[in-house]
N, C-alpha and C. Protein backbone atom coordinates (compact mmCIF):
# COMPACT_ATOMS: atom_id res chain seq x y z
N UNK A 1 82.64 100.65 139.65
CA UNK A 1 83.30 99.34 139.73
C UNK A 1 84.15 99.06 138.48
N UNK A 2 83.72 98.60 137.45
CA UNK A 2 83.94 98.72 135.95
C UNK A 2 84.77 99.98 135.60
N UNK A 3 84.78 101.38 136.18
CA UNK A 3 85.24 102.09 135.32
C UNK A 3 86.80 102.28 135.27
N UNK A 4 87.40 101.78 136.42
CA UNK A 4 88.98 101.54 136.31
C UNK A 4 89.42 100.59 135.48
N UNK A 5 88.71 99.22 134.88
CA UNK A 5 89.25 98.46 134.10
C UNK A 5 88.64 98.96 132.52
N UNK A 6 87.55 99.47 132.02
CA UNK A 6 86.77 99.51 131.34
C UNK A 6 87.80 100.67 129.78
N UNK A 7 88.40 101.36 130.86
CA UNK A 7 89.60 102.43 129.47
C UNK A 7 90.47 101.78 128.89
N UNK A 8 91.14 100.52 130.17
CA UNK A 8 92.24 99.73 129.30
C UNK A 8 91.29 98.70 128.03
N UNK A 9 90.33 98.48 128.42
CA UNK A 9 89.90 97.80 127.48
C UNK A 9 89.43 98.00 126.39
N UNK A 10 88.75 99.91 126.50
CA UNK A 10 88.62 100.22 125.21
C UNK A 10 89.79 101.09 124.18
N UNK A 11 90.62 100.72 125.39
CA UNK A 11 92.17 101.30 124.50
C UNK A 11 92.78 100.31 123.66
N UNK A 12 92.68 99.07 124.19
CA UNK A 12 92.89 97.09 123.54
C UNK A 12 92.46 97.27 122.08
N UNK A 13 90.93 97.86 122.46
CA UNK A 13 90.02 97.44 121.30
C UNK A 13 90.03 98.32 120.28
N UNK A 14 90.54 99.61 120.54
CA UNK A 14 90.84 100.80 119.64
C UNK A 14 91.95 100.52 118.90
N UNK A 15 93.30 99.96 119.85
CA UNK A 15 94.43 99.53 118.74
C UNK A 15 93.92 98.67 117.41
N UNK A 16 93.53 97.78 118.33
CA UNK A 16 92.95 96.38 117.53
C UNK A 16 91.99 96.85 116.51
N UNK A 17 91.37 97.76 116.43
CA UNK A 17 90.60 98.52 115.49
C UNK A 17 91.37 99.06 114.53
N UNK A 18 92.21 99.81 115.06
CA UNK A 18 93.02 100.76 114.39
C UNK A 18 94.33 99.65 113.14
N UNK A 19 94.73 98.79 114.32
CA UNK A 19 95.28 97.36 113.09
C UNK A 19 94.81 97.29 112.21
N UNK A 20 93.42 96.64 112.09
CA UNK A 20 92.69 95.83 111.18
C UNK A 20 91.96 97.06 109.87
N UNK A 21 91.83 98.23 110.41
CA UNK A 21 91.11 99.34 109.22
C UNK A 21 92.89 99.40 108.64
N UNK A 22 94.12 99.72 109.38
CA UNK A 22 95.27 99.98 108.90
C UNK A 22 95.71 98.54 107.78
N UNK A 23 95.39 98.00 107.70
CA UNK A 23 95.36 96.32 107.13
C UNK A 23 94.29 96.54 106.08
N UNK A 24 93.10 96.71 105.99
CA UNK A 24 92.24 97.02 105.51
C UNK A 24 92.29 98.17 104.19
N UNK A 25 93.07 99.43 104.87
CA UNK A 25 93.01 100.95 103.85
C UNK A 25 94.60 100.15 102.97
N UNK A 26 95.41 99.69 103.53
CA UNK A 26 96.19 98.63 102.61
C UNK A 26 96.25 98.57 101.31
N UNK A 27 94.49 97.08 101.54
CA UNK A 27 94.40 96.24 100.68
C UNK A 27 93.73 97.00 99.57
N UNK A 28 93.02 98.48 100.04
CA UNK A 28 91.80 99.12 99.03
C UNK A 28 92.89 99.92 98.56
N UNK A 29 93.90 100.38 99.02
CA UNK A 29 94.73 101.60 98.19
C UNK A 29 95.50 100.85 97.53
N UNK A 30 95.81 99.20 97.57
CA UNK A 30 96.69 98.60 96.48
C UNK A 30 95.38 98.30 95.10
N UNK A 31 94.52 98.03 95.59
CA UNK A 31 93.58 97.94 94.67
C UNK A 31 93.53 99.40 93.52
N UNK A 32 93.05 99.99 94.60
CA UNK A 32 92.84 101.51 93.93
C UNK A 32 93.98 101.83 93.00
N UNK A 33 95.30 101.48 93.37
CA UNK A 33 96.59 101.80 92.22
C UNK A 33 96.32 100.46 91.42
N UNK A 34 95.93 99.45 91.72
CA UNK A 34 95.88 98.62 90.48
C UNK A 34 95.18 99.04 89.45
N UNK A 35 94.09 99.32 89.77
CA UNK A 35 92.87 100.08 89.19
C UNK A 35 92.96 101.19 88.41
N UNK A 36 93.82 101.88 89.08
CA UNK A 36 94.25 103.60 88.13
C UNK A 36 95.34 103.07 86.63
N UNK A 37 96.16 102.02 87.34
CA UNK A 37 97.34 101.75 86.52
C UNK A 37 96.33 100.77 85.12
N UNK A 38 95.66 99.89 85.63
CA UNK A 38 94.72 99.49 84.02
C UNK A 38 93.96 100.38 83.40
N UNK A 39 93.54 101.03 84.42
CA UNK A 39 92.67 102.03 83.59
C UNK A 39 93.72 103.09 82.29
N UNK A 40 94.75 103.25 83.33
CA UNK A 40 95.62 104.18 82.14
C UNK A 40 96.23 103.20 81.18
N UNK A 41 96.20 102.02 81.20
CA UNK A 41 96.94 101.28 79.96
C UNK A 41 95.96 100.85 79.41
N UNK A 42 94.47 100.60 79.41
CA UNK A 42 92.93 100.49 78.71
C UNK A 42 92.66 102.12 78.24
């Protein structure tokens, strides 16, 4: 019953996953260069 609607939905939820870690690896790799860049001027 479920299994014809059930792929589009975990395809929805995979983008939507895939957004929010892509949003996410972002904010930690601007960090991470903030981080390298004080460390080399400390």
């Amino acid at each position: 019953m479920g299994a014809e609607t059930s792929p589009i939905k975990d395809l929805k939820q995979i983008k939507r996953l895939r957004e929010y870690l892509k949003d996410k690896n972002i904010v930690i790799y601007r960090y991470f260069i903030i981080a390298i860049n004080t460390g080399f001027r400390a």
